[in-house]
C-alpha atoms as a PDB file:
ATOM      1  CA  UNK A   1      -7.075 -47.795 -21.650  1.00  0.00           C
ATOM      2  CA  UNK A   2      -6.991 -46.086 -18.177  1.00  0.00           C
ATOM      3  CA  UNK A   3      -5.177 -48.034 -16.045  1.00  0.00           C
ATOM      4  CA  UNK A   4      -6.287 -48.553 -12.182  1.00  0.00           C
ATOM      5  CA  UNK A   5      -6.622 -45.422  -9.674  1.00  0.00           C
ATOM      6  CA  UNK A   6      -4.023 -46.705  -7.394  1.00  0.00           C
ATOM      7  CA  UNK A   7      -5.672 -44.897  -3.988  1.00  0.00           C
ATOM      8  CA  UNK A   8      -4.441 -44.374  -0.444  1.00  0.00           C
ATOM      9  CA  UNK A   9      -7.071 -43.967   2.334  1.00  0.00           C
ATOM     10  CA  UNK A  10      -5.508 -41.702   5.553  1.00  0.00           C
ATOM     11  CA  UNK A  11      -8.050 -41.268   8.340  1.00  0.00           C
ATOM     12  CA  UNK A  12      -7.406 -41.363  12.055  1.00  0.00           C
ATOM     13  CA  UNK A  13     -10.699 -42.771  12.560  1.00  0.00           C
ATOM     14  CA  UNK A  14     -11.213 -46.665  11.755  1.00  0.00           C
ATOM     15  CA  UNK A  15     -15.139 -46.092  10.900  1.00  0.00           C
ATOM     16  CA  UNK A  16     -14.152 -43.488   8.221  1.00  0.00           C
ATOM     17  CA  UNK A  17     -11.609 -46.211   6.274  1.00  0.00           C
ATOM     18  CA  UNK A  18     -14.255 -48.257   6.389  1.00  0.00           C
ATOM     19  CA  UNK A  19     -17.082 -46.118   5.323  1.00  0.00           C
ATOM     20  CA  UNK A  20     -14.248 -45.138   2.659  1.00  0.00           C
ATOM     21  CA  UNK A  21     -13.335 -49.117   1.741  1.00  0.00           C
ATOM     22  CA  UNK A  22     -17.033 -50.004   1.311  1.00  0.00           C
ATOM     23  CA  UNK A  23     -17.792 -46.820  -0.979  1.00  0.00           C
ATOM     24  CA  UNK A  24     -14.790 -47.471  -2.991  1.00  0.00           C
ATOM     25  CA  UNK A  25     -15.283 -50.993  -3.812  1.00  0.00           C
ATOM     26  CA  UNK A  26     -18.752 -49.927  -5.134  1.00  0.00           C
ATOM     27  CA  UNK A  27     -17.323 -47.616  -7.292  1.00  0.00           C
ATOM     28  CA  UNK A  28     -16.971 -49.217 -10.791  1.00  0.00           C
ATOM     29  CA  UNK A  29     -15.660 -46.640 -12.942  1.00  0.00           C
ATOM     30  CA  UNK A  30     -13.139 -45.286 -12.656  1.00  0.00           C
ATOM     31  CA  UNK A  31     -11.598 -48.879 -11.663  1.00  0.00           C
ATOM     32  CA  UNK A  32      -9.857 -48.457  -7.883  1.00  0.00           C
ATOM     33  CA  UNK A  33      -6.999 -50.054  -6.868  1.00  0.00           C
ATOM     34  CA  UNK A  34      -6.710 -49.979  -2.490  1.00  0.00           C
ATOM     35  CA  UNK A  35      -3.090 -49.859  -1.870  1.00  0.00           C
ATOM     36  CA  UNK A  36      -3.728 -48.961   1.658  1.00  0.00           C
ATOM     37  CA  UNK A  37      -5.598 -47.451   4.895  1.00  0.00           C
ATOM     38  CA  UNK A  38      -3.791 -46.079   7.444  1.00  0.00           C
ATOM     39  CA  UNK A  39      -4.489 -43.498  10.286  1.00  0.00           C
ATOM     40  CA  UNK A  40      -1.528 -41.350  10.783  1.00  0.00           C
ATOM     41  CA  UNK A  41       0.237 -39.235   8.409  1.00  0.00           C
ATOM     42  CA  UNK A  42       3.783 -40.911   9.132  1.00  0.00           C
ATOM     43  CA  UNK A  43       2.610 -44.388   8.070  1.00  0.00           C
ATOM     44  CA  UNK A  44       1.237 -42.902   5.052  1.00  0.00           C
ATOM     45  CA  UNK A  45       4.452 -41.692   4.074  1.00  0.00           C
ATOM     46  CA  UNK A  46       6.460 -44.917   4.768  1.00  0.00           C
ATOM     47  CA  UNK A  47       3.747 -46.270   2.549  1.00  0.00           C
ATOM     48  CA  UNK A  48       4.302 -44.139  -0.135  1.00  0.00           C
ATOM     49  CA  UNK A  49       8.200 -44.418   0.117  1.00  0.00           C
ATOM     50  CA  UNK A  50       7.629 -47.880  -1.545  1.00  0.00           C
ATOM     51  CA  UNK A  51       4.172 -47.986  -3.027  1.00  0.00           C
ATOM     52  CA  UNK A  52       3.088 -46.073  -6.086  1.00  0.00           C
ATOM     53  CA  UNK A  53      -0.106 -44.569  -5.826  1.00  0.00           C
ATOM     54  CA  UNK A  54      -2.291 -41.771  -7.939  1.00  0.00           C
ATOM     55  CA  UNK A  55      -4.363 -40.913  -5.216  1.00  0.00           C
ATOM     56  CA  UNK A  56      -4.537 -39.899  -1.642  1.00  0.00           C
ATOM     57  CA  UNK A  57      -8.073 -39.479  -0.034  1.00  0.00           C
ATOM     58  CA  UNK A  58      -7.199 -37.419   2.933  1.00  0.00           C
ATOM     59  CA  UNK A  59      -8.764 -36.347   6.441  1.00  0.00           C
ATOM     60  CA  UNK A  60      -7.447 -32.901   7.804  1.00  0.00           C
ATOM     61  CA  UNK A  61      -7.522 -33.206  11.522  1.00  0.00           C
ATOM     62  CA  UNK A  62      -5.793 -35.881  12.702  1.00  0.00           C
ATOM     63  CA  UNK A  63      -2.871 -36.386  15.531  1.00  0.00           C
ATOM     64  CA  UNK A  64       0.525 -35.701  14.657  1.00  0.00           C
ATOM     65  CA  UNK A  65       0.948 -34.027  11.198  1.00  0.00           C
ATOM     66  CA  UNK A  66      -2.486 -33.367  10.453  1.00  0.00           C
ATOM     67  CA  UNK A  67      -3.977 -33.342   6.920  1.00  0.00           C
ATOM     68  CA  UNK A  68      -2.642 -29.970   5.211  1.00  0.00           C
ATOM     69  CA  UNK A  69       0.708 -30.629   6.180  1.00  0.00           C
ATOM     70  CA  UNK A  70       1.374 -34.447   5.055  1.00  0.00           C
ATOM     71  CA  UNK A  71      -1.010 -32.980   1.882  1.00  0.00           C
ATOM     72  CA  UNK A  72       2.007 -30.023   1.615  1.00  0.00           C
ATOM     73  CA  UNK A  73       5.215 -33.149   1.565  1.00  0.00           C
ATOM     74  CA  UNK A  74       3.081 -35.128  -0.552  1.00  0.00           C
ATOM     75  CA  UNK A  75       4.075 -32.179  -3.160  1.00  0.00           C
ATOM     76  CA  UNK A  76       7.919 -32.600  -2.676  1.00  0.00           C
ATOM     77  CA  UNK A  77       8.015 -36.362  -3.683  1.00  0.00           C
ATOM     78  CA  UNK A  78       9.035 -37.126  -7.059  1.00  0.00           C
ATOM     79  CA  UNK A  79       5.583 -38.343  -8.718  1.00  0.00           C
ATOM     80  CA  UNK A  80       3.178 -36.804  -6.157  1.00  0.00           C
ATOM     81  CA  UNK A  81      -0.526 -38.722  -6.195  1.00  0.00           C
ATOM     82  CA  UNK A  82      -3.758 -36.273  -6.247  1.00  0.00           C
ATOM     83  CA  UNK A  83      -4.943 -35.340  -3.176  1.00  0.00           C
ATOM     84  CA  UNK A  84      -9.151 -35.720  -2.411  1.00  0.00           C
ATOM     85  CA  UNK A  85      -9.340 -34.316   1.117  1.00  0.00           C
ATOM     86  CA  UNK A  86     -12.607 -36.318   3.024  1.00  0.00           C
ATOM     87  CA  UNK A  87     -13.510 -34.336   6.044  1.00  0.00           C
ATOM     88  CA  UNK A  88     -16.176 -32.967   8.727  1.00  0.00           C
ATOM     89  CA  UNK A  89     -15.055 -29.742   8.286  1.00  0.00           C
ATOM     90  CA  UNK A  90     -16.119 -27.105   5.733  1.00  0.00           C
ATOM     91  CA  UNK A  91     -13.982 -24.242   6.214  1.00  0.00           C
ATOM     92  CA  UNK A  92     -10.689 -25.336   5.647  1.00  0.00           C
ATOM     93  CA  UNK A  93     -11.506 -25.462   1.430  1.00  0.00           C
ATOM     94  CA  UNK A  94      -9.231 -22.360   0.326  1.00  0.00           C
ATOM     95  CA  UNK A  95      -6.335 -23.906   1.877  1.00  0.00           C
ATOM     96  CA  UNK A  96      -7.032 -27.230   0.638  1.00  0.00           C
ATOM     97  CA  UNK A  97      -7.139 -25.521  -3.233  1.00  0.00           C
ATOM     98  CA  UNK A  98      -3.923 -23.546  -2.328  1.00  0.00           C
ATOM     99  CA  UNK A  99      -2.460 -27.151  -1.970  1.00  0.00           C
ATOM    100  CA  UNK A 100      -4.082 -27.788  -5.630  1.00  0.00           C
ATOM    101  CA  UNK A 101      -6.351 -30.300  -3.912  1.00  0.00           C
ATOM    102  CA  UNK A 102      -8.769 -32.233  -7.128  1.00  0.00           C
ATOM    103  CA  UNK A 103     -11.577 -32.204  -4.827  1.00  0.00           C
ATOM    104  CA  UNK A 104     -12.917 -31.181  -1.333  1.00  0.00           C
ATOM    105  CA  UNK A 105     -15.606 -34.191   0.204  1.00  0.00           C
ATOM    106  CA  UNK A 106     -17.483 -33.546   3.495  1.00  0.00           C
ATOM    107  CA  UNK A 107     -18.592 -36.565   5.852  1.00  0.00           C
ATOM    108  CA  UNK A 108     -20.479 -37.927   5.603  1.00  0.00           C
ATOM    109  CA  UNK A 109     -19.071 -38.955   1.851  1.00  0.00           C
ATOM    110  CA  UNK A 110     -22.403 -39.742  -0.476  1.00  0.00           C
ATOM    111  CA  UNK A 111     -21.189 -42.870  -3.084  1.00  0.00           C
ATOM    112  CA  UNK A 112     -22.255 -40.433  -6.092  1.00  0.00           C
ATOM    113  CA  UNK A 113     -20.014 -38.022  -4.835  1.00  0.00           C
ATOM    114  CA  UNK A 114     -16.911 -39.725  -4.164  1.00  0.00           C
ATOM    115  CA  UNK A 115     -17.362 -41.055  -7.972  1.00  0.00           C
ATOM    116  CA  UNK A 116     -17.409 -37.453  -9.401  1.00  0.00           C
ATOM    117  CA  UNK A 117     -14.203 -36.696  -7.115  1.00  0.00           C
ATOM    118  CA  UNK A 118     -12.693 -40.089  -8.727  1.00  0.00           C
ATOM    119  CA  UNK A 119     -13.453 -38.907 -11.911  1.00  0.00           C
ATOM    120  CA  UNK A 120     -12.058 -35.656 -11.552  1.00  0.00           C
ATOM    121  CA  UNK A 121      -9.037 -37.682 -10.506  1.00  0.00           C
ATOM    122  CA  UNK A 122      -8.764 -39.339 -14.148  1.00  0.00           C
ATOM    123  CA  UNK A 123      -9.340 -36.365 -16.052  1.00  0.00           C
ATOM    124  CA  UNK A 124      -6.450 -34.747 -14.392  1.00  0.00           C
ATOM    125  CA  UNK A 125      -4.003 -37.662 -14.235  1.00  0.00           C
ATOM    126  CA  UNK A 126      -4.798 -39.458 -17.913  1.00  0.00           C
ATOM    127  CA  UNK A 127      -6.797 -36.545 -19.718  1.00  0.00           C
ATOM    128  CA  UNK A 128      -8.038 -37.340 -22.989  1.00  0.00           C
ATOM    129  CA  UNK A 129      -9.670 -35.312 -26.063  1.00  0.00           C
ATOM    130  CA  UNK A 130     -12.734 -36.035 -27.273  1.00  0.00           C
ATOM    131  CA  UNK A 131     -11.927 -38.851 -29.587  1.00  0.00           C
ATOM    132  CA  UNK A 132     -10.345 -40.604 -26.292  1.00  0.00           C
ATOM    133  CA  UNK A 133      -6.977 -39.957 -26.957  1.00  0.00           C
ATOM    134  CA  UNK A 134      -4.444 -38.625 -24.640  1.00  0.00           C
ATOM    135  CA  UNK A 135      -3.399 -35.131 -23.632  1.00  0.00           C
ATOM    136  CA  UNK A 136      -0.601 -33.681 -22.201  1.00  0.00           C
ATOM    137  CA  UNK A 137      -2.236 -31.587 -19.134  1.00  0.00           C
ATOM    138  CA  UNK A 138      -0.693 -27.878 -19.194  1.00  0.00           C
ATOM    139  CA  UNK A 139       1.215 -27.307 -15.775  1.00  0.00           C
ATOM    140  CA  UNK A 140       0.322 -24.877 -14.044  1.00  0.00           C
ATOM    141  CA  UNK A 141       0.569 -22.741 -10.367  1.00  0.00           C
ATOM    142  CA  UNK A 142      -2.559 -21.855  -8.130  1.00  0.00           C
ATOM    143  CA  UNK A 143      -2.569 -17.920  -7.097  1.00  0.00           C
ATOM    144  CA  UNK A 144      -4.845 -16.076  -5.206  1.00  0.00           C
ATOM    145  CA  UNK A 145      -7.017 -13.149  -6.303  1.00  0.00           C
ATOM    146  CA  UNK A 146      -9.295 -11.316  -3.984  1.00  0.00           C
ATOM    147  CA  UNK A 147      -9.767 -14.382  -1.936  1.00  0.00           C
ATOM    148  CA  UNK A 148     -10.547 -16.946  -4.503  1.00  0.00           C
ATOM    149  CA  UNK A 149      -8.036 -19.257  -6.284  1.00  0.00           C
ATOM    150  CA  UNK A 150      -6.954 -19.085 -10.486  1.00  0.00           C
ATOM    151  CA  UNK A 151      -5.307 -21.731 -11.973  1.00  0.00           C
ATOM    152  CA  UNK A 152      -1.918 -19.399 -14.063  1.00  0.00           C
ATOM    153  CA  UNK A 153      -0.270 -21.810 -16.750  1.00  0.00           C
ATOM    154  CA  UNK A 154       3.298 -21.812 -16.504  1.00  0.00           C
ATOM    155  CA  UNK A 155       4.027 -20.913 -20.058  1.00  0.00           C
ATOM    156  CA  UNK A 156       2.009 -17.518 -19.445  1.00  0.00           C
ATOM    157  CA  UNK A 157       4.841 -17.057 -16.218  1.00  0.00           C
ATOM    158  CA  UNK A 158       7.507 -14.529 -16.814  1.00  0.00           C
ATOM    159  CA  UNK A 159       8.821 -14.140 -13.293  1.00  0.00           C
ATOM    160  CA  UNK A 160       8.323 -14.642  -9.476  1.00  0.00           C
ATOM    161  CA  UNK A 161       9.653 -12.545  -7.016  1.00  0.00           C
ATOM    162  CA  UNK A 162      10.035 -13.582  -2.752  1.00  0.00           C
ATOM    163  CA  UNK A 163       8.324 -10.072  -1.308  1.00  0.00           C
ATOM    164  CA  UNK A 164       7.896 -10.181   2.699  1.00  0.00           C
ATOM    165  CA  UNK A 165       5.114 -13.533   3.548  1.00  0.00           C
ATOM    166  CA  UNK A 166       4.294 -13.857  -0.364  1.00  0.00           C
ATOM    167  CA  UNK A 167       5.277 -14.312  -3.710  1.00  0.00           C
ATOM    168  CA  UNK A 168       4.822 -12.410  -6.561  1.00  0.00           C
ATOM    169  CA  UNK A 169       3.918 -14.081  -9.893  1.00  0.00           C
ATOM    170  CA  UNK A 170       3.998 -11.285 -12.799  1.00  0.00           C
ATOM    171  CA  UNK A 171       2.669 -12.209 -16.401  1.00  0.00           C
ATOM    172  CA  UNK A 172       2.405  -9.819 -19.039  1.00  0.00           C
ATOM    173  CA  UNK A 173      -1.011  -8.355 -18.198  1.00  0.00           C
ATOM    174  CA  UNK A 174      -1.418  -9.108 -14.172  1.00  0.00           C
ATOM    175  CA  UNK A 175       0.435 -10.119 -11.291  1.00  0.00           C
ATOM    176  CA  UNK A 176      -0.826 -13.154  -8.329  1.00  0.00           C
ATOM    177  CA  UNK A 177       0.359 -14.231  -4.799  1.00  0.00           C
ATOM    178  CA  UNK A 178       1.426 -17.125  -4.468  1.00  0.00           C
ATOM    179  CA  UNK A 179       1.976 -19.032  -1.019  1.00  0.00           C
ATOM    180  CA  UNK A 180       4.492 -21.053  -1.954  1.00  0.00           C
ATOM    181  CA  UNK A 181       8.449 -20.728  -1.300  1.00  0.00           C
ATOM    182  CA  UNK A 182      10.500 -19.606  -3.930  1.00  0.00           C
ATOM    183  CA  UNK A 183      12.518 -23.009  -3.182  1.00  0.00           C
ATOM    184  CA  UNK A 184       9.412 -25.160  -3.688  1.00  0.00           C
ATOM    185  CA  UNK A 185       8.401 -23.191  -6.703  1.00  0.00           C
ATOM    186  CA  UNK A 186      12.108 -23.595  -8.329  1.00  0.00           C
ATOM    187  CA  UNK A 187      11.908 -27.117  -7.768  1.00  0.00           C
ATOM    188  CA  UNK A 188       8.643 -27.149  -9.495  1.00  0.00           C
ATOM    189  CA  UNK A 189       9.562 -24.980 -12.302  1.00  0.00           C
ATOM    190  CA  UNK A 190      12.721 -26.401 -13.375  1.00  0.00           C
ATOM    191  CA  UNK A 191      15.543 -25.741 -16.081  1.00  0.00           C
ATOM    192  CA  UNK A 192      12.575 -23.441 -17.940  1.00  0.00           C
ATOM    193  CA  UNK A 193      13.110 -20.642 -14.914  1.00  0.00           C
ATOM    194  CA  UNK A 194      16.630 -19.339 -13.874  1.00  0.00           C
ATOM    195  CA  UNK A 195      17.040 -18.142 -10.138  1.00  0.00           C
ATOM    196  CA  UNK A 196      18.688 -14.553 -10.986  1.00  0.00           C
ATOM    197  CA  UNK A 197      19.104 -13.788  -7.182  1.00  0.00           C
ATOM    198  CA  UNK A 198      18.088 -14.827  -3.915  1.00  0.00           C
ATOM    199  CA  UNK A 199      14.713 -13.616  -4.077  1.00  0.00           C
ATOM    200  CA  UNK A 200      14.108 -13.692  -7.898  1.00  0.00           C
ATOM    201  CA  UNK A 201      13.020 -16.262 -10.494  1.00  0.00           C
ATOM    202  CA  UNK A 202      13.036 -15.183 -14.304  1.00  0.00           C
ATOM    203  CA  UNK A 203      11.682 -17.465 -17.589  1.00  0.00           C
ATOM    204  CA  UNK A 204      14.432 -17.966 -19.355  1.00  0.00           C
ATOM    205  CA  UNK A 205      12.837 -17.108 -22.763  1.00  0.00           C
ATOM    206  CA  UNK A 206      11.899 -13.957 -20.777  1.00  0.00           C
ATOM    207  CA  UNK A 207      15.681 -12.876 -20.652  1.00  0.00           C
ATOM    208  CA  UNK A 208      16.222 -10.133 -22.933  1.00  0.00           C
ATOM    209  CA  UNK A 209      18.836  -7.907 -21.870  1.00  0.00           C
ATOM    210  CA  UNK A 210      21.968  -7.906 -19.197  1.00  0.00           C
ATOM    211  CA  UNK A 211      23.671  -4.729 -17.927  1.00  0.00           C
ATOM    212  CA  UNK A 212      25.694  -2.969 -15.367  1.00  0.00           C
ATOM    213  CA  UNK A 213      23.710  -1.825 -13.012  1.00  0.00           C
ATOM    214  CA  UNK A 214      24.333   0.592  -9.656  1.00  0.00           C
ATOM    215  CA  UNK A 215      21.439  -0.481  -7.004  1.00  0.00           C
ATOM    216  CA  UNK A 216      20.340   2.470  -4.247  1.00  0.00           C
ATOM    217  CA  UNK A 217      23.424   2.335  -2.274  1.00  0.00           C
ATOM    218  CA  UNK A 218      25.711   2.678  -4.864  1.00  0.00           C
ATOM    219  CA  UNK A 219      27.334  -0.598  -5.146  1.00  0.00           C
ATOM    220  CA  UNK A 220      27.766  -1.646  -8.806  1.00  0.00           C
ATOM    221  CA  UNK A 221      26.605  -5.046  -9.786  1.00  0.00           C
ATOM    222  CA  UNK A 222      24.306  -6.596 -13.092  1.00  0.00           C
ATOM    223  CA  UNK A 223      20.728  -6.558 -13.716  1.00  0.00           C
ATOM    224  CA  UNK A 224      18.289  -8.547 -16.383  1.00  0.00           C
ATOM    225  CA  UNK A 225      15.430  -7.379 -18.245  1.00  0.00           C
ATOM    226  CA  UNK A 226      12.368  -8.945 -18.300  1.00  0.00           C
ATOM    227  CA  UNK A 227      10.129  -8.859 -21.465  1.00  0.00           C
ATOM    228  CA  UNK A 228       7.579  -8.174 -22.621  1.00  0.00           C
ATOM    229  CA  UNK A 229       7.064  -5.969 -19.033  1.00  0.00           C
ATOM    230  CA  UNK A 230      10.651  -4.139 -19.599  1.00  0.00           C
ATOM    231  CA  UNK A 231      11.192  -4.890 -15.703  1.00  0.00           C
ATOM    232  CA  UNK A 232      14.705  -4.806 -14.513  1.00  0.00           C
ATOM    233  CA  UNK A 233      15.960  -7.054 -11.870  1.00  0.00           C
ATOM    234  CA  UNK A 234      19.484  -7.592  -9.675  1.00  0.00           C
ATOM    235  CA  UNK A 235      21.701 -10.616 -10.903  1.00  0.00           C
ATOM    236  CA  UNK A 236      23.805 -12.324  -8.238  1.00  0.00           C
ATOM    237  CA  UNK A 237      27.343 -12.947  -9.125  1.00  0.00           C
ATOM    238  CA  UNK A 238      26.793 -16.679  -9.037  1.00  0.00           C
ATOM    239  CA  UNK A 239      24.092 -16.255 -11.954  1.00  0.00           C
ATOM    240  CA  UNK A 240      25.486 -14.066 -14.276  1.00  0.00           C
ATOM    241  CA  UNK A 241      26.824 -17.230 -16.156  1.00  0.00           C
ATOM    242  CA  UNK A 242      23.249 -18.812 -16.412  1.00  0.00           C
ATOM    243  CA  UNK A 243      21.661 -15.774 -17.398  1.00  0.00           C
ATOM    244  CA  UNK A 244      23.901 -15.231 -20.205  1.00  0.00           C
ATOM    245  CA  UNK A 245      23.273 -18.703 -21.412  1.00  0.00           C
ATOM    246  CA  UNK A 246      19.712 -18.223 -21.409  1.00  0.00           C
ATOM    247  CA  UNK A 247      20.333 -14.494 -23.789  1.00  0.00           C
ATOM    248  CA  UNK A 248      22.677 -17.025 -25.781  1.00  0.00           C
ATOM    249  CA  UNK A 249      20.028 -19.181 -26.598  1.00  0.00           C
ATOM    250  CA  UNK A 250      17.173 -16.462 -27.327  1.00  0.00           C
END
């Protein structure tokens, strides 16, 4: 059984919560739990410190931190809710998606359409098959390409590299941008992706070979090869011992 969509409403503006409150407790499936309304992004992360919640319905502009950015430390906690940003505004959508936003809702909210947002909500937090039963959702990173957004799974990731504003995701057949740091995305990633140098993160199963190497000014160090791409790339002295623990284990 699906349990409750715990939900947070965060709106500056008191007539929006309660244009919000109303539609929700109208909504009968999925069931909503109302942990909250608050109007500034600071109380709803003193909220959050102590209140679990699967879902955050979200205005953009709003004083202080405005929507984007509480919607961008939402993604460092350790069980970050979904994020359904409700707003006037129609032209801050690509951003929203590059946040991996569920859903985008413009005031004022129709009843029918916060529902399908709700929905969208379940499906991603407590998918099921078609017999009802549960599935394990594939993670995955959001990349840009030619302006519009593509959902990359993780297991298809062989290695992302910090180049000047953006990073670079490669997989065997194409490489994406990705806005996020190469910080955020190691957190993210975890022990499945080894941090080979400053500006370099490798799949460990992508590890295939380790070898001296002499970079452009002459200075002798190690570097990794990437398969199936063949792509060779620097290893810091402080990672040569995980990268050879990763070719141990291939």
């Amino acid at each position: 059984m699906i349990p409750a969509l715990r939900t947070l409403v965060v709106d500056d503006e008191e007539l929006a919560r309660l244009r919000l409150r109303t539609l929700l407790a109208e909504v009968t499936e999925p069931v909503v739990e109302l942990v909250g309304d608050v109007g500034d992004a600071a109380s709803a992360l003193v909220l959050l410190h102590d209140v679990p919640c699967d879902l955050v319905l979200l205005d953009i502009r709003m004083p202080g931190r405005d929507g984007m950015q509480l919607a961008a430390a939402l993604r460092s906690l350790p069980q970050p809710p979904a994020v359904v940003f409700v707003t006037a505004h129609g032209n801050h959508a690509l951003h929203a998606f590059e946040l991996d936003a569920v859903d985008y809702l413009t005031k004022p909210v129709r009843r029918e359409r916060l529902r399908a947002a709700l929905q969208r909500v379940v499906q991603r937090r407590w998918p099921v098959d078609s017999q009802g039963a549960p599935l394990v959702e594939e993670p995955v990173l959001v990349a840009q390409d030619r302006g519009q957004l593509r959902r990359i799974p993780v297991a298809d990731v062989l290695l992302l590299k910090a180049e000047l504003k953006y990073v670079t995701l490669r997989t065997a057949q194409d490489s994406h941008l990705l806005d996020d740091s190469l910080v955020e995305l190691e957190r993210r990633l975890g022990a499945g992706f080894i941090r080979v140098h400053r500006n370099a993160l490798v799949a460990a199963r992508a590890v295939r070979e380790l070898r001296r190497h002499v970079d452009a000014g002459g200075e002798e160090g190690w570097a990794v090869r990437v398969a199936p791409i063949d792509e060779w790339l620097p290893v810091s002295r402080r990672q040569l011992a995980a990268v050879r623990e990763a070719l141990a284990k291939s």
